[in-house]
N, C-alpha and C. Protein backbone atom coordinates (compact mmCIF):
# COMPACT_ATOMS: atom_id res chain seq x y z
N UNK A 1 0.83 -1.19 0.00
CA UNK A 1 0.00 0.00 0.00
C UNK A 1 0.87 1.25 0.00
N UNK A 2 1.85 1.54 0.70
CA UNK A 2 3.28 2.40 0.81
C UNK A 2 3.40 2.41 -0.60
N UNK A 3 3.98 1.81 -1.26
CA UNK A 3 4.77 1.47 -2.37
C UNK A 3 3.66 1.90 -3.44
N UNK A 4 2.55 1.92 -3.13
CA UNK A 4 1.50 2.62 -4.27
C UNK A 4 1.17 3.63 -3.82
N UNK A 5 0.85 4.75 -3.14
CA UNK A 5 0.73 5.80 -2.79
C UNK A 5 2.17 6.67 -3.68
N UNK A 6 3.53 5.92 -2.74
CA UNK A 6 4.83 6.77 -3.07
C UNK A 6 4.56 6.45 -4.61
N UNK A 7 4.40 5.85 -5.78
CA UNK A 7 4.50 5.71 -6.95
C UNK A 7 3.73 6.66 -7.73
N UNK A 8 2.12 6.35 -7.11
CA UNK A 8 1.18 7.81 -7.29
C UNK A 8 1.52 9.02 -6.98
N UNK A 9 2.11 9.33 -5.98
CA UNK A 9 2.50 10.73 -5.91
C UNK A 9 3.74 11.24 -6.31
N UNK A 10 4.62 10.77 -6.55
CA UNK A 10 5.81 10.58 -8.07
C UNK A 10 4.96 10.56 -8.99
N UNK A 11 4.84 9.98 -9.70
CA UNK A 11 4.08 10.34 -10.84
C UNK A 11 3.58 11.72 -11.01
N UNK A 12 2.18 11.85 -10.56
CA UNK A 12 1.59 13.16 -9.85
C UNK A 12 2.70 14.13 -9.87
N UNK A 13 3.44 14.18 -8.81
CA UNK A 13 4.29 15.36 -8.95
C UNK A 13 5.08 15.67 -10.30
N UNK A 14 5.82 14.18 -10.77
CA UNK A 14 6.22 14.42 -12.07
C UNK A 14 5.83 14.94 -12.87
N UNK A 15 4.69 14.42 -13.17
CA UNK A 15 3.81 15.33 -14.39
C UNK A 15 4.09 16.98 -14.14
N UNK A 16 3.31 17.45 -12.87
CA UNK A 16 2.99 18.71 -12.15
C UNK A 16 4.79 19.66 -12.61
N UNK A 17 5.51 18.61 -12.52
CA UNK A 17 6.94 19.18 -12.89
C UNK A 17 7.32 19.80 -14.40
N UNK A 18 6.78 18.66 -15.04
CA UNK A 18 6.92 18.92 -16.84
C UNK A 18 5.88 19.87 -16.86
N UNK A 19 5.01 20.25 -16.50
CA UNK A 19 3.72 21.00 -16.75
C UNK A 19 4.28 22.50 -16.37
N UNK A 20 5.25 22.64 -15.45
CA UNK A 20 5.78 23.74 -15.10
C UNK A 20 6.70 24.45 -15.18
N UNK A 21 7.76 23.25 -16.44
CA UNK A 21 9.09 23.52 -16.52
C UNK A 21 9.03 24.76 -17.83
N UNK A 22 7.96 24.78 -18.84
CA UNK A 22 8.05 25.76 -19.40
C UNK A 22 7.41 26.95 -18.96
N UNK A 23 7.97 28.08 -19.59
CA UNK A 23 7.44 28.99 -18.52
C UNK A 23 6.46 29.86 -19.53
N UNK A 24 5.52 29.65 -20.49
CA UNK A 24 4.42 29.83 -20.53
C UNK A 24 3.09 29.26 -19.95
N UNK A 25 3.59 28.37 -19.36
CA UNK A 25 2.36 27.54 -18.81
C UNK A 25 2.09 27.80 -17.41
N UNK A 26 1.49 28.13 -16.75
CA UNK A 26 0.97 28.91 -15.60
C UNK A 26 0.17 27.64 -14.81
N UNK A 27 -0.21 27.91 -13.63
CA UNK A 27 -0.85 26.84 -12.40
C UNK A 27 -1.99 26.98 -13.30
N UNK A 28 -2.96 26.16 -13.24
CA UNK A 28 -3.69 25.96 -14.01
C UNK A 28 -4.73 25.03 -13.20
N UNK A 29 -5.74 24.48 -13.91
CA UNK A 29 -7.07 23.49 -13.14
C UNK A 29 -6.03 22.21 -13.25
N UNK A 30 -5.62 21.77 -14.24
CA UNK A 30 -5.19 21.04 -14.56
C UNK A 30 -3.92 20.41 -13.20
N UNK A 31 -2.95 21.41 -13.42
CA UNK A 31 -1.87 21.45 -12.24
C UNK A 31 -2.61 21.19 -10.59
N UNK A 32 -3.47 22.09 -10.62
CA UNK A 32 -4.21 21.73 -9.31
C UNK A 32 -5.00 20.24 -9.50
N UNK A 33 -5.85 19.86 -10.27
CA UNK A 33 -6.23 18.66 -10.12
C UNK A 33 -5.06 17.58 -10.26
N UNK A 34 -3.89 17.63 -10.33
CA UNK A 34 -2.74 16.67 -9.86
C UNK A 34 -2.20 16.74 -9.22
N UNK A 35 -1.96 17.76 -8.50
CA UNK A 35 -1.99 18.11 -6.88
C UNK A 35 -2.90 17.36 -6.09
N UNK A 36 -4.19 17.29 -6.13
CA UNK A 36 -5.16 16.81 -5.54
C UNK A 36 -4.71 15.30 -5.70
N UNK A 37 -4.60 14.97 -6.72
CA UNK A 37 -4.36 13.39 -7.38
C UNK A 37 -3.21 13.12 -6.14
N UNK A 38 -1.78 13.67 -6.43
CA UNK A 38 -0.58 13.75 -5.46
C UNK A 38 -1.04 13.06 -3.82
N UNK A 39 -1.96 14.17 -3.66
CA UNK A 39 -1.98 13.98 -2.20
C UNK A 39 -2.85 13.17 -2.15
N UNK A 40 -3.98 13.10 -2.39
CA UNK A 40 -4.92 12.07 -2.12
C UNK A 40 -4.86 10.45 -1.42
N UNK A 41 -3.56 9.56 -1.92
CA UNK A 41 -2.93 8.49 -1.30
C UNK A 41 -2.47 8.70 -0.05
N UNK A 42 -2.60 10.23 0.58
CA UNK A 42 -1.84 10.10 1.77
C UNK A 42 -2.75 10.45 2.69
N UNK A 43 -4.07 10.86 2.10
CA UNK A 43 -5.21 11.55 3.25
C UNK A 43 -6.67 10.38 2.85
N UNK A 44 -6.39 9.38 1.86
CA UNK A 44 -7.16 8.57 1.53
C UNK A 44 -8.21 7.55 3.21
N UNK A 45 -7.48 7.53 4.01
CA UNK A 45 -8.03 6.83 5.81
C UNK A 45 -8.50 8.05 5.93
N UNK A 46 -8.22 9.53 5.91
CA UNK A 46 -8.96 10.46 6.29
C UNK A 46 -10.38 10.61 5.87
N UNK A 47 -11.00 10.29 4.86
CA UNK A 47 -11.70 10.64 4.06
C UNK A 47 -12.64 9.42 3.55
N UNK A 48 -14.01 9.54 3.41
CA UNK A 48 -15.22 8.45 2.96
C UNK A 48 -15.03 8.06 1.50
N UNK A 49 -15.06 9.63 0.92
CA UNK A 49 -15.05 9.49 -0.76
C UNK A 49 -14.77 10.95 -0.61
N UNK A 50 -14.53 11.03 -1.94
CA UNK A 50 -13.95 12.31 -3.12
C UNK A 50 -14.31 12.38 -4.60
N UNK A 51 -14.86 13.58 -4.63
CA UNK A 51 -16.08 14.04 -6.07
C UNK A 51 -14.75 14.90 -6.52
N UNK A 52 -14.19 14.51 -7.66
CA UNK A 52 -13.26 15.44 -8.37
C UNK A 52 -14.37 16.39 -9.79
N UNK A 53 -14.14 17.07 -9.94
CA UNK A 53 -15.09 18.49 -10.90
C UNK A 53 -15.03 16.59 -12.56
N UNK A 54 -16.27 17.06 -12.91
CA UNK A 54 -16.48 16.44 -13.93
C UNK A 54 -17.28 14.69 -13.69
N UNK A 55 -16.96 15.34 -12.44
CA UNK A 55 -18.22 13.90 -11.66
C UNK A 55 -17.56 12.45 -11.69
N UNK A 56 -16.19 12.51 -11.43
CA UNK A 56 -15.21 11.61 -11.14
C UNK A 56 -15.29 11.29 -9.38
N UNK A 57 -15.80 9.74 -9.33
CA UNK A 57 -15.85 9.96 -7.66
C UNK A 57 -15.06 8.65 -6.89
N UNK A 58 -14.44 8.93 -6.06
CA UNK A 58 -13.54 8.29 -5.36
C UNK A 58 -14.56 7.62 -4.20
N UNK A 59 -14.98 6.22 -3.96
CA UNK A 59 -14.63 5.49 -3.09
C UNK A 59 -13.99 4.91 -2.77
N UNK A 60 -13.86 5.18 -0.90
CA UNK A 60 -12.57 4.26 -0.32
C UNK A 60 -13.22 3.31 0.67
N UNK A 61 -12.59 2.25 0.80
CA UNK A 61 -13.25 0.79 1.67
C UNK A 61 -14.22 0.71 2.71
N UNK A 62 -14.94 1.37 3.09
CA UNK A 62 -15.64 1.18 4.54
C UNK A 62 -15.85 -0.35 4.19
N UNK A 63 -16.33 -0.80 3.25
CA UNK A 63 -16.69 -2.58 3.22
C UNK A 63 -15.84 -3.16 3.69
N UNK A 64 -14.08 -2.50 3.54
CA UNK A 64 -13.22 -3.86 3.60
C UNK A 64 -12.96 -3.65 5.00
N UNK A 65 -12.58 -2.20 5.46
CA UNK A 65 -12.70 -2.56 7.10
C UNK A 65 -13.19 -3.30 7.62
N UNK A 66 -15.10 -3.53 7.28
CA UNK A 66 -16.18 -4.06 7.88
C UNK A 66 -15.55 -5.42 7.74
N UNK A 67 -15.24 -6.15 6.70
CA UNK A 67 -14.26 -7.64 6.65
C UNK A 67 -13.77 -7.84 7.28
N UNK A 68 -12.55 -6.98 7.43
CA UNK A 68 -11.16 -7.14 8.76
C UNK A 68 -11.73 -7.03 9.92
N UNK A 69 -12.63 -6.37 10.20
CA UNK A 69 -13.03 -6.52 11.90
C UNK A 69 -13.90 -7.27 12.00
N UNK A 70 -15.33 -7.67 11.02
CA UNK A 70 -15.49 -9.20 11.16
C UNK A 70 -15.07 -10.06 11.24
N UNK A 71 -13.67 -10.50 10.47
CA UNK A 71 -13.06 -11.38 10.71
C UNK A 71 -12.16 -11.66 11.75
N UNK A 72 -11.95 -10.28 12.48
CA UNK A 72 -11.13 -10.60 13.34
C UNK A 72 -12.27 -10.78 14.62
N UNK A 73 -13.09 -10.66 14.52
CA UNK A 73 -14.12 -11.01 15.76
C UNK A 73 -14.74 -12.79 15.18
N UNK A 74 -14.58 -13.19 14.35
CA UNK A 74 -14.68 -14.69 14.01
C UNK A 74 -16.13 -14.77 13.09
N UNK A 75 -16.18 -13.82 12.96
CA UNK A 75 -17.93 -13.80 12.23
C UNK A 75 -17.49 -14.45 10.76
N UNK A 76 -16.05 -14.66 10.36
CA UNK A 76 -16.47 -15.21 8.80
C UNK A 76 -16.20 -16.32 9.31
N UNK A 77 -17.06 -17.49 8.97
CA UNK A 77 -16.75 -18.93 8.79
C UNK A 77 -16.14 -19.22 7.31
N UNK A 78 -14.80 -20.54 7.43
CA UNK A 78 -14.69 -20.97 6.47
C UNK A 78 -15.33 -21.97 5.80
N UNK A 79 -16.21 -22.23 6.45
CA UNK A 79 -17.36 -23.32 5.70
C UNK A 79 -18.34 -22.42 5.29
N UNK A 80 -18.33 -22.70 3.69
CA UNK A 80 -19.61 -21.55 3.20
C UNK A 80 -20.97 -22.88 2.10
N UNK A 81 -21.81 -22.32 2.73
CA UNK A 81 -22.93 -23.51 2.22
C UNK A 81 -22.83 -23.43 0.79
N UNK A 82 -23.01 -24.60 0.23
CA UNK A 82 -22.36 -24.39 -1.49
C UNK A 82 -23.53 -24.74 -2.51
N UNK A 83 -25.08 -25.59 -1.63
CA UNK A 83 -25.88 -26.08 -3.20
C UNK A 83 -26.16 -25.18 -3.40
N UNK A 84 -27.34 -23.81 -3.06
CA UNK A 84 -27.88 -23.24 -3.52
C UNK A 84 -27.45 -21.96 -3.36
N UNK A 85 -27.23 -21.02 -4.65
CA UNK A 85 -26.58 -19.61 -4.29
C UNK A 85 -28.07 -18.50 -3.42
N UNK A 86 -27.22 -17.61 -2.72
CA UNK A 86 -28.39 -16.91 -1.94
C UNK A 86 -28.90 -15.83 -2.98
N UNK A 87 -30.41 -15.08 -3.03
CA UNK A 87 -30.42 -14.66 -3.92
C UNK A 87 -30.08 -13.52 -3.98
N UNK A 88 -29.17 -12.70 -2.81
CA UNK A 88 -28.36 -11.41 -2.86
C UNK A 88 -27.38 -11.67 -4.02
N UNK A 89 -26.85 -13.43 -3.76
CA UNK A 89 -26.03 -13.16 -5.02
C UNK A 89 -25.92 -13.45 -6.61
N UNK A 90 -27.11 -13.70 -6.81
CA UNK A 90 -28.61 -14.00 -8.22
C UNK A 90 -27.82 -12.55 -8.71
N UNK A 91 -28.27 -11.13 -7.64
CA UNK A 91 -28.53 -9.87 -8.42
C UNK A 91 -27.30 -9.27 -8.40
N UNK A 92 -26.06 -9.97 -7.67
CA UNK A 92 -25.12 -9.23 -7.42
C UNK A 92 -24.57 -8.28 -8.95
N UNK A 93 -24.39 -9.45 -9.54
CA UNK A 93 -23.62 -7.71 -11.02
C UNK A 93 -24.67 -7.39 -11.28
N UNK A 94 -25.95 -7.04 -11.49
CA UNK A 94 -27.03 -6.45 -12.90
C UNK A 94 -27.26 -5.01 -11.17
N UNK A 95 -27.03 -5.70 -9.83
CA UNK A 95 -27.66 -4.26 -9.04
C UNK A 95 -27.27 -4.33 -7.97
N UNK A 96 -25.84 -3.84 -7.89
CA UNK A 96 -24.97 -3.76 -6.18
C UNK A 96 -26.24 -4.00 -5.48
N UNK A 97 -26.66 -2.48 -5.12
CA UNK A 97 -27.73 -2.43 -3.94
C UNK A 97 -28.47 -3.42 -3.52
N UNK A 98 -29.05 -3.94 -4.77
CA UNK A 98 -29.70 -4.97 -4.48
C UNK A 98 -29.57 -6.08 -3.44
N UNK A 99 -28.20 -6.41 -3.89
CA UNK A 99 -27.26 -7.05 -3.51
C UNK A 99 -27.22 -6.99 -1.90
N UNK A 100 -26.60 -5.89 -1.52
CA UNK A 100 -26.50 -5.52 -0.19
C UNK A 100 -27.22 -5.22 0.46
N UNK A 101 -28.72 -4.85 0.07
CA UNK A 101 -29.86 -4.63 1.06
C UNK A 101 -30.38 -6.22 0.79
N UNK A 102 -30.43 -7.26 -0.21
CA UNK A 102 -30.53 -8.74 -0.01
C UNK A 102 -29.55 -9.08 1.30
N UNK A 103 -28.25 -8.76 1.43
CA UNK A 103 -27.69 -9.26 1.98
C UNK A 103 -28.03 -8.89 3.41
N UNK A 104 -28.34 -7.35 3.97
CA UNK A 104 -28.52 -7.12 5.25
C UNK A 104 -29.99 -8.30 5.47
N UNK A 105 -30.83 -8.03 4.53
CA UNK A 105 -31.97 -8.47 5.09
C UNK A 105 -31.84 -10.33 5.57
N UNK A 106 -30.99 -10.89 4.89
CA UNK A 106 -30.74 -12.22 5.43
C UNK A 106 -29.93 -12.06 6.82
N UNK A 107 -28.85 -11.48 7.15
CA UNK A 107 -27.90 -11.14 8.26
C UNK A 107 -29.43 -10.72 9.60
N UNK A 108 -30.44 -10.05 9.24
CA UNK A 108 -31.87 -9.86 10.19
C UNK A 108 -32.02 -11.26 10.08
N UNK A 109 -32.82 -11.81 9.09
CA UNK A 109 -33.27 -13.23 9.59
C UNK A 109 -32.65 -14.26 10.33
N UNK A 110 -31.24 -14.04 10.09
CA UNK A 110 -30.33 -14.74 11.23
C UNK A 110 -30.26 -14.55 12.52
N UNK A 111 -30.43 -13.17 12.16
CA UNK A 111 -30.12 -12.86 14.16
C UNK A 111 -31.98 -13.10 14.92
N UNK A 112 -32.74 -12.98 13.91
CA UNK A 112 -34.30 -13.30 14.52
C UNK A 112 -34.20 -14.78 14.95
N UNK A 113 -33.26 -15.84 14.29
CA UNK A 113 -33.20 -17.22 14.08
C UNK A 113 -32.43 -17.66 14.90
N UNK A 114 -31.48 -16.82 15.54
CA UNK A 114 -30.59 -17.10 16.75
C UNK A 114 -31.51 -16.48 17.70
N UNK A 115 -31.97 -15.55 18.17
CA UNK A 115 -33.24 -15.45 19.56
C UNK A 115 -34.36 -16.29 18.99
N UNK A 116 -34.73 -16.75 18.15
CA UNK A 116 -35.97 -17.57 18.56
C UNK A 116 -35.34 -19.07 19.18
N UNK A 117 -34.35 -19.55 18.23
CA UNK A 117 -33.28 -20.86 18.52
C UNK A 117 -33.03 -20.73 20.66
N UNK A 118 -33.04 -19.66 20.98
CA UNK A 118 -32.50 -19.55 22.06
C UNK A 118 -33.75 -18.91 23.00
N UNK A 119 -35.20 -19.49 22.57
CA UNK A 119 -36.41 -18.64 23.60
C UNK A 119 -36.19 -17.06 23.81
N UNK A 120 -35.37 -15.79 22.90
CA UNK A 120 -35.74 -15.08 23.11
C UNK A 120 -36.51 -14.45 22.56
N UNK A 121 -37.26 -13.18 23.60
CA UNK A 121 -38.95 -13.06 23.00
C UNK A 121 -38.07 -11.69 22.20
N UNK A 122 -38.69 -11.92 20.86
CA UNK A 122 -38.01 -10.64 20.17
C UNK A 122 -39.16 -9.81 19.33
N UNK A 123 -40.24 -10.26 19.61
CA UNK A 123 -41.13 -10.14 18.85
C UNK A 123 -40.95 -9.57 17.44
N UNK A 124 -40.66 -8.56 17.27
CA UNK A 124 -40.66 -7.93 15.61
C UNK A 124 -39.95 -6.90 15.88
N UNK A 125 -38.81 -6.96 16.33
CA UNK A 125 -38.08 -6.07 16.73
C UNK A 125 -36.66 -5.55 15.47
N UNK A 126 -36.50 -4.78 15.61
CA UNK A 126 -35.06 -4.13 14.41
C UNK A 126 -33.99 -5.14 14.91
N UNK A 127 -32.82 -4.59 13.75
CA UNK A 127 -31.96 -5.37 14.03
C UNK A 127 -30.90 -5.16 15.07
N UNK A 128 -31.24 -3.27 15.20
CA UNK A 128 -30.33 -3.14 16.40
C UNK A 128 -31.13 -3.70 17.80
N UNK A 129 -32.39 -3.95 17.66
CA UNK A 129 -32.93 -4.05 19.29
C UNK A 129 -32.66 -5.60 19.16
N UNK A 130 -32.09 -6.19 18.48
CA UNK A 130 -31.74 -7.77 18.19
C UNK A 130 -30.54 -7.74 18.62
N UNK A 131 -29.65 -6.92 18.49
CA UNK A 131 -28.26 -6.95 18.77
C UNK A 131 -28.29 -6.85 19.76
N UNK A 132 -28.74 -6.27 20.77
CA UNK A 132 -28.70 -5.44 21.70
C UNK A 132 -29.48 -6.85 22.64
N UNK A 133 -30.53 -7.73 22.40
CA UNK A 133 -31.14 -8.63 22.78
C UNK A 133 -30.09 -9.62 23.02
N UNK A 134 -29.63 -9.75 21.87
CA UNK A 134 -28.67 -11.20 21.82
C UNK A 134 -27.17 -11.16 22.74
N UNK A 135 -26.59 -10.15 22.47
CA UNK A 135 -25.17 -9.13 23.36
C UNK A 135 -25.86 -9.69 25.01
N UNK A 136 -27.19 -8.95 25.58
CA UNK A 136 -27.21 -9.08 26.84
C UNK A 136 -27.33 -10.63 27.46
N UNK A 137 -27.76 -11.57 26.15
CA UNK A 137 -28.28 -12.70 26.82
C UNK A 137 -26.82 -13.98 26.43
N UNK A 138 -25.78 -12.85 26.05
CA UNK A 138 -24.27 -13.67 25.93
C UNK A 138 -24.15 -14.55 24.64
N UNK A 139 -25.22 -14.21 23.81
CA UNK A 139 -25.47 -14.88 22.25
C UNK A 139 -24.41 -14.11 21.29
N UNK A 140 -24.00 -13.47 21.90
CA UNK A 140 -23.34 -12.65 20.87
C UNK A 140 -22.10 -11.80 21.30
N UNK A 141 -20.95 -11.85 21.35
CA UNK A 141 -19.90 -10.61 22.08
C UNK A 141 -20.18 -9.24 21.90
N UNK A 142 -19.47 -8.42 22.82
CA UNK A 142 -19.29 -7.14 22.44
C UNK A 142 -18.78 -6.71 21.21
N UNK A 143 -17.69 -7.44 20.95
CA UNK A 143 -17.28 -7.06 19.34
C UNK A 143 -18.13 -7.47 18.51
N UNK A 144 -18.73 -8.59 18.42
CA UNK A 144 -19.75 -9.34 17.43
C UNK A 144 -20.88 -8.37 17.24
N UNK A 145 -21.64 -7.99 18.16
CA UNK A 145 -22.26 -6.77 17.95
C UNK A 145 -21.89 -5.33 17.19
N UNK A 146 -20.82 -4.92 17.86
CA UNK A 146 -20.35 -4.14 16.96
C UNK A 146 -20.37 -3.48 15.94
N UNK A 147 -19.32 -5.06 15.23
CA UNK A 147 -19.06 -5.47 14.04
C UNK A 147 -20.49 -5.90 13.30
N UNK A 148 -21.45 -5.96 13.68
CA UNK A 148 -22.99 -6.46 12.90
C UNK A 148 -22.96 -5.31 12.90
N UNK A 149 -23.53 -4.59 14.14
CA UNK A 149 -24.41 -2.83 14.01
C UNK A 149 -23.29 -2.25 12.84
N UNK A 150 -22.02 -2.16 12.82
CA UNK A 150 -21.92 -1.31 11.83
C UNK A 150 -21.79 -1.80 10.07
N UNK A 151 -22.01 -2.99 10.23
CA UNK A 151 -21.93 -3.73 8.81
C UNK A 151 -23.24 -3.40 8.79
N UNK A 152 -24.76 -3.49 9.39
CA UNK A 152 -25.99 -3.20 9.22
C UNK A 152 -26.49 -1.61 8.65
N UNK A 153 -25.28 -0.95 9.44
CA UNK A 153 -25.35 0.70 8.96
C UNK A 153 -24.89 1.16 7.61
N UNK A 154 -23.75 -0.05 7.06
CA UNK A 154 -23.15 0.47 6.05
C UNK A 154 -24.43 -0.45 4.43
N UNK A 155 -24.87 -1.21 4.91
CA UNK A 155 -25.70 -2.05 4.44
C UNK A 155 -27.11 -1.48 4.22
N UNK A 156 -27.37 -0.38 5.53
CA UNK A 156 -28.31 0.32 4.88
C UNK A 156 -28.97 0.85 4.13
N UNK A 157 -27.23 1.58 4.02
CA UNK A 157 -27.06 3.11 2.72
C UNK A 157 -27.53 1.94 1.27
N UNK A 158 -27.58 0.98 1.24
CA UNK A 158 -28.01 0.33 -0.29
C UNK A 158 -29.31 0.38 0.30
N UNK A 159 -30.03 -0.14 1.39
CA UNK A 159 -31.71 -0.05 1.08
C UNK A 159 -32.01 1.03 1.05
N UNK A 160 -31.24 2.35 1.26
CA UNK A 160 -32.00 3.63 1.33
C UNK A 160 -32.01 4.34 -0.21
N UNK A 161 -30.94 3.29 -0.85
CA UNK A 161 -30.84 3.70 -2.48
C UNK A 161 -29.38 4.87 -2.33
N UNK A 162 -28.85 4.78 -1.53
CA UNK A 162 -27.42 5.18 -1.72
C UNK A 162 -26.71 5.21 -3.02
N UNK A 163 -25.06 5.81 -3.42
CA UNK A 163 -24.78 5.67 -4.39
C UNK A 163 -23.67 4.90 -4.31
N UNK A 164 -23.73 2.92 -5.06
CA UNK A 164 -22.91 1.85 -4.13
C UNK A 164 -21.77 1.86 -4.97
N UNK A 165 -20.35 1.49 -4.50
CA UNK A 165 -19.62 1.11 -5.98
C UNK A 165 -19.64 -0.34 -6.25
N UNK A 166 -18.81 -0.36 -7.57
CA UNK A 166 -19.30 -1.78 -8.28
C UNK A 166 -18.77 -2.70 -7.24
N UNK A 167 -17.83 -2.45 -6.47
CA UNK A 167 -16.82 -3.14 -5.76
C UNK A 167 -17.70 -4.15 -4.75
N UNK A 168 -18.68 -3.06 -4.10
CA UNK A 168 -19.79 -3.79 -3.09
C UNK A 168 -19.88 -4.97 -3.15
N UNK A 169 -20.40 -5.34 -4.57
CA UNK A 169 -21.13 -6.08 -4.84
C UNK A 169 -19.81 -7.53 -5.01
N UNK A 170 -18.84 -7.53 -5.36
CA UNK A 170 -17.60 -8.39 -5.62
C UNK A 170 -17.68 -8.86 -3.49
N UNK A 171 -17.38 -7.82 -2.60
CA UNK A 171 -17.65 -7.51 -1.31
C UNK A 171 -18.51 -8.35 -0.72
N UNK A 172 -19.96 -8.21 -1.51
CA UNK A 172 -20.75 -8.82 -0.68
C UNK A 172 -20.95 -10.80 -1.17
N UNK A 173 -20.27 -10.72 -2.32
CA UNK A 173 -20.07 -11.92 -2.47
C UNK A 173 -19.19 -12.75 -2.16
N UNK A 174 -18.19 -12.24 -1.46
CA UNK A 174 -16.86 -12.47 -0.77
C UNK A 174 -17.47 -12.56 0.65
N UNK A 175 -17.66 -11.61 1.64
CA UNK A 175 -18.00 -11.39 2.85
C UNK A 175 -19.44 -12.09 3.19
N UNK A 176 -20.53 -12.04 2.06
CA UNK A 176 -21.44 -12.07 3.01
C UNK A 176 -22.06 -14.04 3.12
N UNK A 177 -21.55 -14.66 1.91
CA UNK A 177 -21.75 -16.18 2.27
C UNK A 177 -20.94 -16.43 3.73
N UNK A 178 -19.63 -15.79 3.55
CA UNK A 178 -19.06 -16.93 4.94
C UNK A 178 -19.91 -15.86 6.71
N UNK A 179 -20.50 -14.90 6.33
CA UNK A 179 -21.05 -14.05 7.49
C UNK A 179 -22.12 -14.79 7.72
N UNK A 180 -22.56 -15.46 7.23
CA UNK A 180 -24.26 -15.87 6.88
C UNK A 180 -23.88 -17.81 7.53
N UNK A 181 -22.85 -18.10 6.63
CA UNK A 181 -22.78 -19.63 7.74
C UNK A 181 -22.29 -19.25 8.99
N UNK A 182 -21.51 -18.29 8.93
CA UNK A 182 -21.18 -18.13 10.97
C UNK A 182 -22.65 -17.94 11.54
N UNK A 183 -23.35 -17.07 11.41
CA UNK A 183 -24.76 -17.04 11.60
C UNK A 183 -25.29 -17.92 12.04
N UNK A 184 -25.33 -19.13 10.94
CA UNK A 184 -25.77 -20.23 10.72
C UNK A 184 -25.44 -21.47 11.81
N UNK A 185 -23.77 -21.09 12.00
CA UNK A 185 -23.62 -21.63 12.76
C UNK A 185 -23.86 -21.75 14.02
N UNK A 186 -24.27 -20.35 14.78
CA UNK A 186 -24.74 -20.25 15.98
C UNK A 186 -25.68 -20.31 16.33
N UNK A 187 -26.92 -20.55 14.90
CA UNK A 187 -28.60 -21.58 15.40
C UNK A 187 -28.46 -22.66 15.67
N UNK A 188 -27.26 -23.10 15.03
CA UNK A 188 -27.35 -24.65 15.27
C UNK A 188 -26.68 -24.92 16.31
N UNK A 189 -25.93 -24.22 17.29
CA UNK A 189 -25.32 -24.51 18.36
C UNK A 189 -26.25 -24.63 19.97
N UNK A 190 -27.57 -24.05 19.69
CA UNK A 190 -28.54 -23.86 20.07
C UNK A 190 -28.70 -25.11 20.66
């Protein structure tokens, strides 16, 4: 990741160099939008996304965080159920969103399927008052919670019709089978 930033911003500057070495050519949009380019690799953790003029837009990972700290709380299983594909991932290329509001809405039926598996009364409750159900009754860790509530938040922004990148959807076909047998796995531990 080092080693691509420093390459991008070499570059970047390079250009910004030839662009300046003659001296009719003045700072310009141009010079400034490779400036921006320059730095950008180094303030990229600072920042959600970036709209460059001409409707060029930069997303950066909140999904893959959401991976790494699922996984480091144990939520991905390496056993992923294999006959039948889920149908978040039917729509995955023709409609990210789709995709990812399919996907939150199975990650709910799981956690409804772990308190009913375990007598709790959850009646029709959200998914945070599920988290929050399952956490107190030791169904679930502090991190495990967490790591759901904020994969549920970022999972939202697709049912609310957010604007997803294509990447999501590669994301949710990666992340969300092995999230869904850990799930799985803890009805059946019941």
């Amino acid at each position: 990741m080092r080693i691509t930033q420093i390459v991008i911003t070499l570059v970047a500057l390079s250009i910004i160099a030839v662009h300046l070495r003659w001296p009719d050519l003045r700072i310009d949009p141009i010079t400034l939008t490779l400036l921006l380019v320059a730095a950008i690799p180094w303030f990229a953790k600072l920042l959600k996304s970036l709209e460059l003029p001409g409707g060029w837009k930069i997303e950066f990972q909140e999904l893959q965080k959401a991976k790494k700290r699922a996984d480091e709380a144990g939520l991905l299983s390496g056993k992923i159920r294999s006959e039948t594909p889920y149908s978040f991932q039917l729509v995955a290329d023709e409609d990210p969103n789709l995709a990812l509001a399919g996907l939150r809405i199975e990650i709910e039926k799981r956690l409804s399927q772990i308190a009913e598996s375990y007598q709790v009364d959850s009646g029709r409750s959200s998914a945070g008052s599920l988290l929050r159900m399952l956490g107190q009754r030791d169904l679930l860790s502090l991190q495990e919670q967490s790591v759901l509530a904020d994969m549920m938040g970022l999972l939202n922004g697709a049912v609310h019709g957010a604007k997803i990148d294509s990447r999501a959807a590669v994301w949710a076909m990666d992340v969300g089978p092995r999230l869904l047998a850990s799930l799985d796995e803890k009805i059946k531990q019941s």
